[in-house]
C-alpha atoms as a PDB file:
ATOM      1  CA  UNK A   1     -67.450  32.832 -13.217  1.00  0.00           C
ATOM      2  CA  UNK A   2     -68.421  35.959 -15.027  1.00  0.00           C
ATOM      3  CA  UNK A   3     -72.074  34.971 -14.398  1.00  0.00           C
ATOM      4  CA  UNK A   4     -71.573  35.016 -10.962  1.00  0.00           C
ATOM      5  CA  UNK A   5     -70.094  38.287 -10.962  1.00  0.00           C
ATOM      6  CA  UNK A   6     -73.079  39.536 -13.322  1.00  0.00           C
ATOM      7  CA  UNK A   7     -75.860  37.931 -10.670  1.00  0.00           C
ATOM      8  CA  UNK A   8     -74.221  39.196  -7.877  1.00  0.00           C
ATOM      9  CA  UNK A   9     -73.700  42.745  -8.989  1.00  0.00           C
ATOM     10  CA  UNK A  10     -77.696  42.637 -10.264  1.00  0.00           C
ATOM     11  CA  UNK A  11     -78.797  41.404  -6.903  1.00  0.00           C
ATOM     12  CA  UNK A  12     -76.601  44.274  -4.955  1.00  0.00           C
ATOM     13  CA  UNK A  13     -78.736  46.498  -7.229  1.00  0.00           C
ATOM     14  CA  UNK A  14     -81.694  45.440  -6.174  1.00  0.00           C
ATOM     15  CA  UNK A  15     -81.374  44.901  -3.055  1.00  0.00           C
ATOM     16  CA  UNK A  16     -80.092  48.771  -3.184  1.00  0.00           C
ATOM     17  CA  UNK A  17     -83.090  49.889  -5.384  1.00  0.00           C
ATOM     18  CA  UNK A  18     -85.605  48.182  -2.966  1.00  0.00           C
ATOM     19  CA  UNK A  19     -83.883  49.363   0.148  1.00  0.00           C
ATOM     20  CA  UNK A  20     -84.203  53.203  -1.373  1.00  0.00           C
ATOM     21  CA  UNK A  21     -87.403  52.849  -2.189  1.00  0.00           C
ATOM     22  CA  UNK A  22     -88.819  51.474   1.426  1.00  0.00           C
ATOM     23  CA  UNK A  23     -86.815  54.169   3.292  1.00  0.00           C
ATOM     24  CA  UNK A  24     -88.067  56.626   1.268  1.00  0.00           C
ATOM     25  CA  UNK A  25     -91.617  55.465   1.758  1.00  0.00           C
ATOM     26  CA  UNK A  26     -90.973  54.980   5.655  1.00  0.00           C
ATOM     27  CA  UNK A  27     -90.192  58.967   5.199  1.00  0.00           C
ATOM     28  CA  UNK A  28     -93.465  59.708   3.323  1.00  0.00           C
ATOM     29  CA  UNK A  29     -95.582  57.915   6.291  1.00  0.00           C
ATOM     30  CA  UNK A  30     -93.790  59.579   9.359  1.00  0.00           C
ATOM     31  CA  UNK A  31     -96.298  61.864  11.356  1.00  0.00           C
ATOM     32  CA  UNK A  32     -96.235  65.077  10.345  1.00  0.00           C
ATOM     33  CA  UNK A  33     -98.715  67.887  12.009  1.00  0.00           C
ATOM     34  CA  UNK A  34     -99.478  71.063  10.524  1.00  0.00           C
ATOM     35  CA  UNK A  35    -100.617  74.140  12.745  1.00  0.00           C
ATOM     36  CA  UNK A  36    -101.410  77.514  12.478  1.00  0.00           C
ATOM     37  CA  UNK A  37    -100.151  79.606  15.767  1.00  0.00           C
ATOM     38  CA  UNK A  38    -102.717  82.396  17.154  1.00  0.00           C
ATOM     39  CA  UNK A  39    -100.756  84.459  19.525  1.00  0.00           C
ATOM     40  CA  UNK A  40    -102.061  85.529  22.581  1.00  0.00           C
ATOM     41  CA  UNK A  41    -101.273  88.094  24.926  1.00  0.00           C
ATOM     42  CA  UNK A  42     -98.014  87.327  27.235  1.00  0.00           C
ATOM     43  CA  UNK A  43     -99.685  88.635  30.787  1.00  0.00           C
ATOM     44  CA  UNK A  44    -102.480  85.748  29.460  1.00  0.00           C
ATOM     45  CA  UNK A  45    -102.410  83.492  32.886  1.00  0.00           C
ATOM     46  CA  UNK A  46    -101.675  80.009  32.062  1.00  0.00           C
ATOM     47  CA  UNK A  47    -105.096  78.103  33.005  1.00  0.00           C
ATOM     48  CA  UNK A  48    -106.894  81.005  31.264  1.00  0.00           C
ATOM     49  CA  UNK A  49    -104.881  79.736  28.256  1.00  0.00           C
ATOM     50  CA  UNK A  50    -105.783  75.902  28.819  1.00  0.00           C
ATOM     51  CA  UNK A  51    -109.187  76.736  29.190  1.00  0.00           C
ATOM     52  CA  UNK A  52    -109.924  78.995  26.019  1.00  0.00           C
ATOM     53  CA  UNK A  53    -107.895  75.911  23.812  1.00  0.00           C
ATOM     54  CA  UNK A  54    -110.495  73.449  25.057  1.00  0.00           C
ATOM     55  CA  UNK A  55    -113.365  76.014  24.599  1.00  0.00           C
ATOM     56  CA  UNK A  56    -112.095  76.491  21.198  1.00  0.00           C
ATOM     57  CA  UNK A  57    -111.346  72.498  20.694  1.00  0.00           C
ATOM     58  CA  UNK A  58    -115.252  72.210  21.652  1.00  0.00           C
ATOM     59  CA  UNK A  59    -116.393  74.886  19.424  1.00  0.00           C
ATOM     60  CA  UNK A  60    -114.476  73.441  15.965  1.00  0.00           C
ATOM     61  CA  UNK A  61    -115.555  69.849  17.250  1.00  0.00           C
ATOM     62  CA  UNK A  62    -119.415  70.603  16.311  1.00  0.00           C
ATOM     63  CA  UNK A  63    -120.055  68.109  13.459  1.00  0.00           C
ATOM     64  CA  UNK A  64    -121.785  71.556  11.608  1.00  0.00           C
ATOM     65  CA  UNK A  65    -118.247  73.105  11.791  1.00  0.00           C
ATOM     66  CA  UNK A  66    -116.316  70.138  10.519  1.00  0.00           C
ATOM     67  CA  UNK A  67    -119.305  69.180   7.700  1.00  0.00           C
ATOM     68  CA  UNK A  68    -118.872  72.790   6.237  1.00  0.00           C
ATOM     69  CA  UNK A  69    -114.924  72.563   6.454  1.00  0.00           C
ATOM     70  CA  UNK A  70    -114.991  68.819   4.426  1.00  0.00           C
ATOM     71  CA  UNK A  71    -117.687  70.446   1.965  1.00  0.00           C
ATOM     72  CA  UNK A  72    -115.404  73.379   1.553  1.00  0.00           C
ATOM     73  CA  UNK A  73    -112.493  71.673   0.361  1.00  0.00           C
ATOM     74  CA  UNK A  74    -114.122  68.291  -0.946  1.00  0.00           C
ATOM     75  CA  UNK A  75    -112.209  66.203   2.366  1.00  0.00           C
ATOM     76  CA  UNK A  76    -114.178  63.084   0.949  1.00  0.00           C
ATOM     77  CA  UNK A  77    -112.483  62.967  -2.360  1.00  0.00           C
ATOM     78  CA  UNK A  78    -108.511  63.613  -0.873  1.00  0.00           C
ATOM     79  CA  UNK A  79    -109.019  62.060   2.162  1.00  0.00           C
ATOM     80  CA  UNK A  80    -110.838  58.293   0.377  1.00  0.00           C
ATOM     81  CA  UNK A  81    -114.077  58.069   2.751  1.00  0.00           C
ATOM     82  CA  UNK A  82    -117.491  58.251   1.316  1.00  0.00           C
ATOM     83  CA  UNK A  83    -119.176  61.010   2.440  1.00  0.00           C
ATOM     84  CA  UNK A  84    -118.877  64.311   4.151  1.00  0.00           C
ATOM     85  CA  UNK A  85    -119.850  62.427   7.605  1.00  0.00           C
ATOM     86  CA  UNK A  86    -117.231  60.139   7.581  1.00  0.00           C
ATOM     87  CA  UNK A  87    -114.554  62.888   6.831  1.00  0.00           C
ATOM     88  CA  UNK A  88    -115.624  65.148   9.081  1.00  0.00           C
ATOM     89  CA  UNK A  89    -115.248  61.943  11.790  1.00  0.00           C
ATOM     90  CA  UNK A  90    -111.587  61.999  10.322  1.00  0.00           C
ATOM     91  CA  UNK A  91    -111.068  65.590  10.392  1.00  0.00           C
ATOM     92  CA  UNK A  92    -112.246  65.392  14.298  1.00  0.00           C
ATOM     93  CA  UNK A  93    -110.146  62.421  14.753  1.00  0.00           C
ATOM     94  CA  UNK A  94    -106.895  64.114  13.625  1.00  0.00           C
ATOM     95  CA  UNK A  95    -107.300  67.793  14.768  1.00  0.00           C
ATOM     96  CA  UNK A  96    -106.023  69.536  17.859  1.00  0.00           C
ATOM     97  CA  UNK A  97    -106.160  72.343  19.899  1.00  0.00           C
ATOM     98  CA  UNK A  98    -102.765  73.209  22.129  1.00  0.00           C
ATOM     99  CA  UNK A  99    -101.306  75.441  23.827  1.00  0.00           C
ATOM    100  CA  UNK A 100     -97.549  76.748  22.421  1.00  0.00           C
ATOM    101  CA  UNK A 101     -95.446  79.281  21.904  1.00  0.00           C
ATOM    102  CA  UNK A 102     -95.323  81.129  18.662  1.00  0.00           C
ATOM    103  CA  UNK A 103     -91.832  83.617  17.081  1.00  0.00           C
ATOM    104  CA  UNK A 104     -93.070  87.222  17.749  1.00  0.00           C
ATOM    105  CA  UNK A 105     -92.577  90.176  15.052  1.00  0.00           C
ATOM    106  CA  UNK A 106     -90.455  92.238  17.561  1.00  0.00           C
ATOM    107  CA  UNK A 107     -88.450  89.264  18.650  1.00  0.00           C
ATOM    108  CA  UNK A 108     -88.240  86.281  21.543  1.00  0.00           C
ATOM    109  CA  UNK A 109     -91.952  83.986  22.076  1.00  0.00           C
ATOM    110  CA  UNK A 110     -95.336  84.224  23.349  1.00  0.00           C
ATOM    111  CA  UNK A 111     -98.033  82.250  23.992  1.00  0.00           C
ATOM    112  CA  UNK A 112    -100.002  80.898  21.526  1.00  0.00           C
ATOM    113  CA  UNK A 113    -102.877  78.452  20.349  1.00  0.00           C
ATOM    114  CA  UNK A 114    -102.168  76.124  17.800  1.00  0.00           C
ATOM    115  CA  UNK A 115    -104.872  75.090  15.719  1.00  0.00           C
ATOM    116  CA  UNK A 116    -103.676  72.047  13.567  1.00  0.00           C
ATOM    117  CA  UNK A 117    -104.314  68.856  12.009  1.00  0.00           C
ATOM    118  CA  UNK A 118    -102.293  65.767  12.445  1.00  0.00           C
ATOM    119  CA  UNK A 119    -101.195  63.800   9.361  1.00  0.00           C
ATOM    120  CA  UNK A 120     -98.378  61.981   7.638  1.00  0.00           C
ATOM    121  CA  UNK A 121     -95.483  64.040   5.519  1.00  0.00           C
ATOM    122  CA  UNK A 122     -97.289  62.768   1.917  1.00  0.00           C
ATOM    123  CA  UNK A 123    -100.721  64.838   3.240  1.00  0.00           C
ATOM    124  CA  UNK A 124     -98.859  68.057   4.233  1.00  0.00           C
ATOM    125  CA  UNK A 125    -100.362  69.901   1.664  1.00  0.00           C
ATOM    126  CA  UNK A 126    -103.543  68.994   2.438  1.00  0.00           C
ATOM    127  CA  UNK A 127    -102.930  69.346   6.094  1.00  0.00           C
ATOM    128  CA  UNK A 128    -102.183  72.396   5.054  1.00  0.00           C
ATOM    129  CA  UNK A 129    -104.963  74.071   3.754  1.00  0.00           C
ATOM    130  CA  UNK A 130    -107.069  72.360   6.639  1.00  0.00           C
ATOM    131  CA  UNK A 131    -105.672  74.126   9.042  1.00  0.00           C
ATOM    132  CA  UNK A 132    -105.960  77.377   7.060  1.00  0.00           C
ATOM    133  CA  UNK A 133    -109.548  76.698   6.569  1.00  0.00           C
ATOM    134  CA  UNK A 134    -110.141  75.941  10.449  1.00  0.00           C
ATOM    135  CA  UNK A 135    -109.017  79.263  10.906  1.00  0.00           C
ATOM    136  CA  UNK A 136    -111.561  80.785   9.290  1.00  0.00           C
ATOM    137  CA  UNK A 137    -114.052  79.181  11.752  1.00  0.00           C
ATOM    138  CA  UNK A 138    -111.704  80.432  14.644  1.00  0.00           C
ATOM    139  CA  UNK A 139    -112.110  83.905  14.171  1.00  0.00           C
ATOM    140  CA  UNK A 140    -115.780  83.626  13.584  1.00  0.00           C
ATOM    141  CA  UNK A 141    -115.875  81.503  17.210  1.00  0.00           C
ATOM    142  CA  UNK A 142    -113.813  84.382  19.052  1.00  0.00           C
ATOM    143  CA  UNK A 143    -115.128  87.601  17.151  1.00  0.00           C
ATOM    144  CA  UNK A 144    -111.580  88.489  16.002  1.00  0.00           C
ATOM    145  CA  UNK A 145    -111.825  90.398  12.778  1.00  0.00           C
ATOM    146  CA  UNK A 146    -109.291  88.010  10.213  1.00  0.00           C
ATOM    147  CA  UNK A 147    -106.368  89.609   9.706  1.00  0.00           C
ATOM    148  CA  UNK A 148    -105.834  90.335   5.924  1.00  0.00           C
ATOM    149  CA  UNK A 149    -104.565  87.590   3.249  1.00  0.00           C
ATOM    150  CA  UNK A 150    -100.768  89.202   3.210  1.00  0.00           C
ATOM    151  CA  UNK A 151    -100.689  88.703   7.061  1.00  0.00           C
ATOM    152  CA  UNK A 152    -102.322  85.355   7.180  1.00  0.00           C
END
């Protein structure tokens, strides 16, 4: 009888143990974008909006732009693909370009530009700094001065 007892409270364990361990990897794989809001000016009309994110979208979407941003911070080697090419397919594959709302200094929302990359929760870091590092391209595309590192 004790034996019984002993099996059965090993197997609860297990099946415990394993049942942690899958939820917490079901956590790790959930979608998770990272953006990076640019805030735009509140009397900005609404297509005018649309229609500088897709310029923008088709600006960071040149394969030069992407190459230089997998070179930068060696995409190939974090992201498991080959070359530069191939992550700067992925990088194109997972980015976006959409229109949002972003928390003002002085209080309430305006409209922003979100410049992001979509990933799972286990590559926000990297996600991360992606999105940072399209940035950079952004203000060179729009002729915006960057804003200095303690703002950004």
């Amino acid at each position: 009888m004790q034996r019984w007892i002993v099996f059965g409270v090993v197997a609860v364990l297990l099946v415990l143990g394993g049942g942690g361990f899958a939820y917490r990897t079901y956590k790790q794989n959930r979608p998770q974008p990272i953006w990076v809001p640019l805030p735009l000016n509140p009397e900005t009309p609404a297509e005018k909006r649309t229609e500088l994110a897709a310029d923008l979208k088709k600006n960071l979407m040149k394969p030069e732009v992407l190459l230089q941003v997998s070179k930068d911070l060696g995409l190939p080697k974090i992201l498991g693909v080959a070359t530069d090419e191939a992550a700067a397919n992925e990088l194109a594959r997972r980015m976006f370009v959409d229109v949002g709302e972003a928390d003002s200094p002085t209080g309430g929302k305006v409209p922003s530009l979100n410049i992001g990359i979509n990933g799972k929760r286990k590559e926000q870091e990297v996600s991360g700094k992606i999105a940072t590092r399209l940035m950079q391209d952004v203000w060179k595309i729009l002729g915006i001065k960057p804003p200095s590192q303690k703002e950004f």
